[in-house]
N, C-alpha and C. Protein backbone atom coordinates (compact mmCIF):
# COMPACT_ATOMS: atom_id res chain seq x y z
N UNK A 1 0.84 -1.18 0.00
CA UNK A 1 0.00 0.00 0.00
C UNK A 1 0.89 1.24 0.00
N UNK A 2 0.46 2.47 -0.95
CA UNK A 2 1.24 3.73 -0.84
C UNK A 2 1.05 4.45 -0.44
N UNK A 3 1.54 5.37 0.54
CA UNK A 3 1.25 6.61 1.05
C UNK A 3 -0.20 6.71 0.72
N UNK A 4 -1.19 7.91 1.89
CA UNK A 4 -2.21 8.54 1.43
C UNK A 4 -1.88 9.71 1.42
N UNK A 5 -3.67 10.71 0.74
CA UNK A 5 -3.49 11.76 0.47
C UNK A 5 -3.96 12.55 1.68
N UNK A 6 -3.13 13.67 1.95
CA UNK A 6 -3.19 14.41 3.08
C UNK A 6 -3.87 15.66 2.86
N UNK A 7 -3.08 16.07 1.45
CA UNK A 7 -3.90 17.68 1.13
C UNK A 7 -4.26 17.59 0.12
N UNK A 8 -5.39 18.50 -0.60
CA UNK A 8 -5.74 18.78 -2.13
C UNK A 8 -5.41 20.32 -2.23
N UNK A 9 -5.18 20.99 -3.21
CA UNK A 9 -5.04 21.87 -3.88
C UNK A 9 -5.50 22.25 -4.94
N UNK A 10 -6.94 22.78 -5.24
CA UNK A 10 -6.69 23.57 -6.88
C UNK A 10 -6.14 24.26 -7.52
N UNK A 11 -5.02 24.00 -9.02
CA UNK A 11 -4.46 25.09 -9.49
C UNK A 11 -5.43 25.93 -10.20
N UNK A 12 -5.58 25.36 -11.33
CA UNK A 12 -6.26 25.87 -12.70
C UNK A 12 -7.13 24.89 -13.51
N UNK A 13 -7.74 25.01 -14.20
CA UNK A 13 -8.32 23.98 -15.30
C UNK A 13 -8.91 22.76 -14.22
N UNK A 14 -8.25 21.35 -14.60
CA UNK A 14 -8.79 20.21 -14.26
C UNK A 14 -6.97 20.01 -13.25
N UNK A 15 -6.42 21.14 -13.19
CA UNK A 15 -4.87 20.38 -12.36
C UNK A 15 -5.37 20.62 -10.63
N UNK A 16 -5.05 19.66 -10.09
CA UNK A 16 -4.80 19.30 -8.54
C UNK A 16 -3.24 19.48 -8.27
N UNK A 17 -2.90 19.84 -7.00
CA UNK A 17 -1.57 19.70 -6.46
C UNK A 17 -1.91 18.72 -5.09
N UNK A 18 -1.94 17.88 -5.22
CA UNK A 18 -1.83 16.51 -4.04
C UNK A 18 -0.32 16.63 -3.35
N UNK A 19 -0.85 16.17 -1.77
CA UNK A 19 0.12 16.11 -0.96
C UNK A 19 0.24 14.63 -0.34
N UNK A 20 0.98 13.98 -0.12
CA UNK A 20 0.89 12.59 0.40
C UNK A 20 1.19 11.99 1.71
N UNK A 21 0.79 11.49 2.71
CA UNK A 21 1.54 11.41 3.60
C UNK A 21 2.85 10.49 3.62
N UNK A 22 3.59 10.98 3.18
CA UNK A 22 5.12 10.68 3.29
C UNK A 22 5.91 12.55 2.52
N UNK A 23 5.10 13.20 2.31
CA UNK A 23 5.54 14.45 2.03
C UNK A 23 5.13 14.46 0.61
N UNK A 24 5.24 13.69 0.20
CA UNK A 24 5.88 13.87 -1.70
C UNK A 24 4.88 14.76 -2.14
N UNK A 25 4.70 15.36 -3.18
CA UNK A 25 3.60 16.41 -3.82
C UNK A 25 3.76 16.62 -4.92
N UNK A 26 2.88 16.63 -5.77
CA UNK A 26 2.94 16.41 -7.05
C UNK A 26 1.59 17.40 -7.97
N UNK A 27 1.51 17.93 -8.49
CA UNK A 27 0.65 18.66 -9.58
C UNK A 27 0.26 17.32 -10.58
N UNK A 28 -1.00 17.14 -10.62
CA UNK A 28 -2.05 16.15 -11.61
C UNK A 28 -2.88 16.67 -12.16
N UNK A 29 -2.79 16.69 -13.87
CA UNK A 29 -4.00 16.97 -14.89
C UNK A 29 -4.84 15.69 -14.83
N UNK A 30 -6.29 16.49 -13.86
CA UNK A 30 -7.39 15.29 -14.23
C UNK A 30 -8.24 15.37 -15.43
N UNK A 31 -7.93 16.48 -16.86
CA UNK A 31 -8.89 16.17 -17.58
C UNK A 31 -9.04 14.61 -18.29
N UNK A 32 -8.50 14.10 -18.57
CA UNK A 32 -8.47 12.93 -18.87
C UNK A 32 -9.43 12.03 -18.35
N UNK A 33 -9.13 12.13 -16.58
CA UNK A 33 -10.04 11.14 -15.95
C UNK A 33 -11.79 11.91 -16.20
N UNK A 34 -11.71 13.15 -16.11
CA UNK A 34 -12.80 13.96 -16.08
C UNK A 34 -13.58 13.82 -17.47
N UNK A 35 -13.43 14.80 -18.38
CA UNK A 35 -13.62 15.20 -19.82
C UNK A 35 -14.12 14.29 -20.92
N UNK A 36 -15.58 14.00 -21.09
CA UNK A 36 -15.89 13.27 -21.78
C UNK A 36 -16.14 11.78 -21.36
N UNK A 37 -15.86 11.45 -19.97
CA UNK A 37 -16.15 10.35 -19.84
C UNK A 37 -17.85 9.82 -19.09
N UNK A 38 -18.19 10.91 -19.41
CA UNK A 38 -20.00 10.67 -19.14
C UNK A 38 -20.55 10.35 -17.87
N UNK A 39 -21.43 9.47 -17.11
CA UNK A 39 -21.60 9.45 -15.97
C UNK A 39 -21.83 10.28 -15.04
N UNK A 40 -20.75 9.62 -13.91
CA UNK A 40 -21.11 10.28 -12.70
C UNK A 40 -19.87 11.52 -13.27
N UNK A 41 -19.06 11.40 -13.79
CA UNK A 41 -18.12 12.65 -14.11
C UNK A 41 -18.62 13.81 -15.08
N UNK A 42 -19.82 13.38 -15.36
CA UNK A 42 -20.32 14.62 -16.08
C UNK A 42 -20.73 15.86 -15.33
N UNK A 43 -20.94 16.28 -13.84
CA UNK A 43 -20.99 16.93 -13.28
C UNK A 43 -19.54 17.90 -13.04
N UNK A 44 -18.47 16.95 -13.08
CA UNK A 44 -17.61 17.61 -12.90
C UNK A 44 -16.83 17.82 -14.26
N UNK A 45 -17.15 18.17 -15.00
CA UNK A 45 -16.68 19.21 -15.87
C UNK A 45 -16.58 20.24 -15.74
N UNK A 46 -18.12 21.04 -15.10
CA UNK A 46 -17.58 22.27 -14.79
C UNK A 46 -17.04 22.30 -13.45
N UNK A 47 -15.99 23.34 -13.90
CA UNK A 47 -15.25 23.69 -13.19
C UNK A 47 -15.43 23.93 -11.74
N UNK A 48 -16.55 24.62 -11.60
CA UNK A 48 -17.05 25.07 -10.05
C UNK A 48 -17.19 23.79 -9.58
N UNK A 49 -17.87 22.80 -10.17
CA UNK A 49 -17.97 21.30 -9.35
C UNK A 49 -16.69 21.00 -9.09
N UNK A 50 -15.95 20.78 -10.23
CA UNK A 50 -14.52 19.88 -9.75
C UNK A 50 -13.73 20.86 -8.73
N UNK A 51 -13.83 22.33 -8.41
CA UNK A 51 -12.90 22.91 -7.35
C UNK A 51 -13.52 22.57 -6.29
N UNK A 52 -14.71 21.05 -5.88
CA UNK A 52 -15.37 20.93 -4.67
C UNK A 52 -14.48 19.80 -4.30
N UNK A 53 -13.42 19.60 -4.80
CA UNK A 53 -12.47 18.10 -4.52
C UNK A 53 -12.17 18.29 -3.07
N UNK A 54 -11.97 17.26 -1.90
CA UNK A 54 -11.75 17.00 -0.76
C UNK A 54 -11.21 16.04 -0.74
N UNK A 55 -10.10 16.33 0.69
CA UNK A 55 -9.52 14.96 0.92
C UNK A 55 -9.99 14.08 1.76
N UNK A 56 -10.38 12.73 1.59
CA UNK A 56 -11.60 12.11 2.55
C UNK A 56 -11.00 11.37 3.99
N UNK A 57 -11.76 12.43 5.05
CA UNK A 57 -10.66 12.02 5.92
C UNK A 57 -10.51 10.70 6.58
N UNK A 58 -11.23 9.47 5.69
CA UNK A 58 -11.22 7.84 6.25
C UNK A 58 -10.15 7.47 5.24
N UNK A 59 -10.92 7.14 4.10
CA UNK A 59 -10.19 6.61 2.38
C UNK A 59 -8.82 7.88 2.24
N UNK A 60 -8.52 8.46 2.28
CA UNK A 60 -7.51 9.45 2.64
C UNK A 60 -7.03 10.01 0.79
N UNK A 61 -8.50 10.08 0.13
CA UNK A 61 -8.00 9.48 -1.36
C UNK A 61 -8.88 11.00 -1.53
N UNK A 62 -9.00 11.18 -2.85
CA UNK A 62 -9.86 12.61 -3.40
C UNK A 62 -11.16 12.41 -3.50
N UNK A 63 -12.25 13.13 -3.12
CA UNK A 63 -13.30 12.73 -3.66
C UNK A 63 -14.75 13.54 -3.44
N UNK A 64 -15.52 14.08 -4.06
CA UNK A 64 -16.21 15.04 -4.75
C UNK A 64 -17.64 15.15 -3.99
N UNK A 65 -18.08 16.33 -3.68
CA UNK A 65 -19.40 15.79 -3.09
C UNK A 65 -20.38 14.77 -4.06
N UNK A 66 -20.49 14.58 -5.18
CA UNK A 66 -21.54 13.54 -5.85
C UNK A 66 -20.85 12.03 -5.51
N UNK A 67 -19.32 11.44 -4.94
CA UNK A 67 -19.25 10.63 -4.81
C UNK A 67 -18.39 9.83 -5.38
N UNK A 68 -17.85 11.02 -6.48
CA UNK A 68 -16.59 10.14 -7.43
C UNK A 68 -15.66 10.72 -6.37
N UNK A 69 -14.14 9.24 -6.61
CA UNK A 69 -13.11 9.19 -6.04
C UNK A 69 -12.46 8.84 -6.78
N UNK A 70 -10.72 8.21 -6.31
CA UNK A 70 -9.70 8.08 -7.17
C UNK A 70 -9.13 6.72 -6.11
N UNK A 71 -8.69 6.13 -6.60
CA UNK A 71 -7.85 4.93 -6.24
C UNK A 71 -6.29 5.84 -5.29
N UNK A 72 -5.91 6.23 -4.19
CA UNK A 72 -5.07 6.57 -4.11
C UNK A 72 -3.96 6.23 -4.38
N UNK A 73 -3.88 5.17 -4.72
CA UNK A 73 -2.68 4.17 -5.09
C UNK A 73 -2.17 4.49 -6.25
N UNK A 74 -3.35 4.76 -7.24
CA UNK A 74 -3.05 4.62 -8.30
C UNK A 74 -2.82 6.81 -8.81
N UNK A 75 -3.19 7.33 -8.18
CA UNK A 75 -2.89 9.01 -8.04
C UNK A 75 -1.19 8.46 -7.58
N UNK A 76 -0.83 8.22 -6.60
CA UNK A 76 0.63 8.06 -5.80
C UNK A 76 1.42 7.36 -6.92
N UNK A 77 0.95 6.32 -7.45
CA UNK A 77 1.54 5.52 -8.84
C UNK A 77 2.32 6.99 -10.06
N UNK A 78 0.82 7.46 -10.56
CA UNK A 78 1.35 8.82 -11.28
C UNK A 78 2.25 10.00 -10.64
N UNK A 79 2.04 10.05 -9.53
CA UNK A 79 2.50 10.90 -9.10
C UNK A 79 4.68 11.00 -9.16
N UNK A 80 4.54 10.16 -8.96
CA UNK A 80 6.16 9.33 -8.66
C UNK A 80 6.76 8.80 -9.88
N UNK A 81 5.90 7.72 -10.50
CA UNK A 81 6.26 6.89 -11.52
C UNK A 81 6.99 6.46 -11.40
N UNK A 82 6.22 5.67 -9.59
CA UNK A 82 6.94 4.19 -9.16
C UNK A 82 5.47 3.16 -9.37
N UNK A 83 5.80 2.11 -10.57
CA UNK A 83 4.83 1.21 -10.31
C UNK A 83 3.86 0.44 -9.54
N UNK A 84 2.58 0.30 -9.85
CA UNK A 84 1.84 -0.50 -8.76
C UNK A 84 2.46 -1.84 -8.53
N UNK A 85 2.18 -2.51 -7.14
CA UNK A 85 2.29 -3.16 -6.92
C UNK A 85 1.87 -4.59 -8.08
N UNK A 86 2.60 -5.82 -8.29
CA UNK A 86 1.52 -6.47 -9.19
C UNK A 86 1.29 -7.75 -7.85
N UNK A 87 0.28 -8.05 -8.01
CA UNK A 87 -0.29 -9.05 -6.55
C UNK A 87 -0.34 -10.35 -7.45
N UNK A 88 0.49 -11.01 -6.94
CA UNK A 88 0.86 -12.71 -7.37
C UNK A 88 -0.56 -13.37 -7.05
N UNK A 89 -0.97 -14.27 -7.96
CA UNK A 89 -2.05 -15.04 -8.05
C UNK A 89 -1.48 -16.20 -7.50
N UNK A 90 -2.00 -17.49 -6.64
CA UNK A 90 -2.03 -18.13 -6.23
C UNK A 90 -2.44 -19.18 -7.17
């Protein structure tokens, strides 16, 4: 398991500045995850929705008042571009 997220930050656009608990911090473009992918992320396109990002203080991961979140693992993965773990099958 990797570090969680401690702080959020909005810059601009769809970018976050995440803080981790082990320090590290990193600036993330979420249009990708956001932009066009329909659903529950269609709210957060605009902008005023997505600057409602919080850090959740159980799951310690990002996540929006309608309920979308992020895998923290996988934010900490990008963040670094130190690979996920791969979990050996039995």
């Amino acid at each position: 398991m990797f570090p969680r997220i401690t702080n959020v930050r909005y810059l601009k656009d769809y970018w976050l500045e995440l803080t981790f608990s082990d320090g590290v911090s990193a600036e993330l473009d979420f249009r990708e995850r956001i932009v066009g992918r329909g659903g529950v992320f269609t709210p957060l396109e605009d902008l005023d929705a997505f600057r409602q990002v919080e850090v959740d203080p159980e799951a310690k991961t990002l996540v929006w008042p309608n309920g979308v979140d992020f895998c923290p693992d996988v934010l900490y993965s990008e963040a670094t571009g130190r690979p996920l773990p791969i979990k050996q099958l039995a």
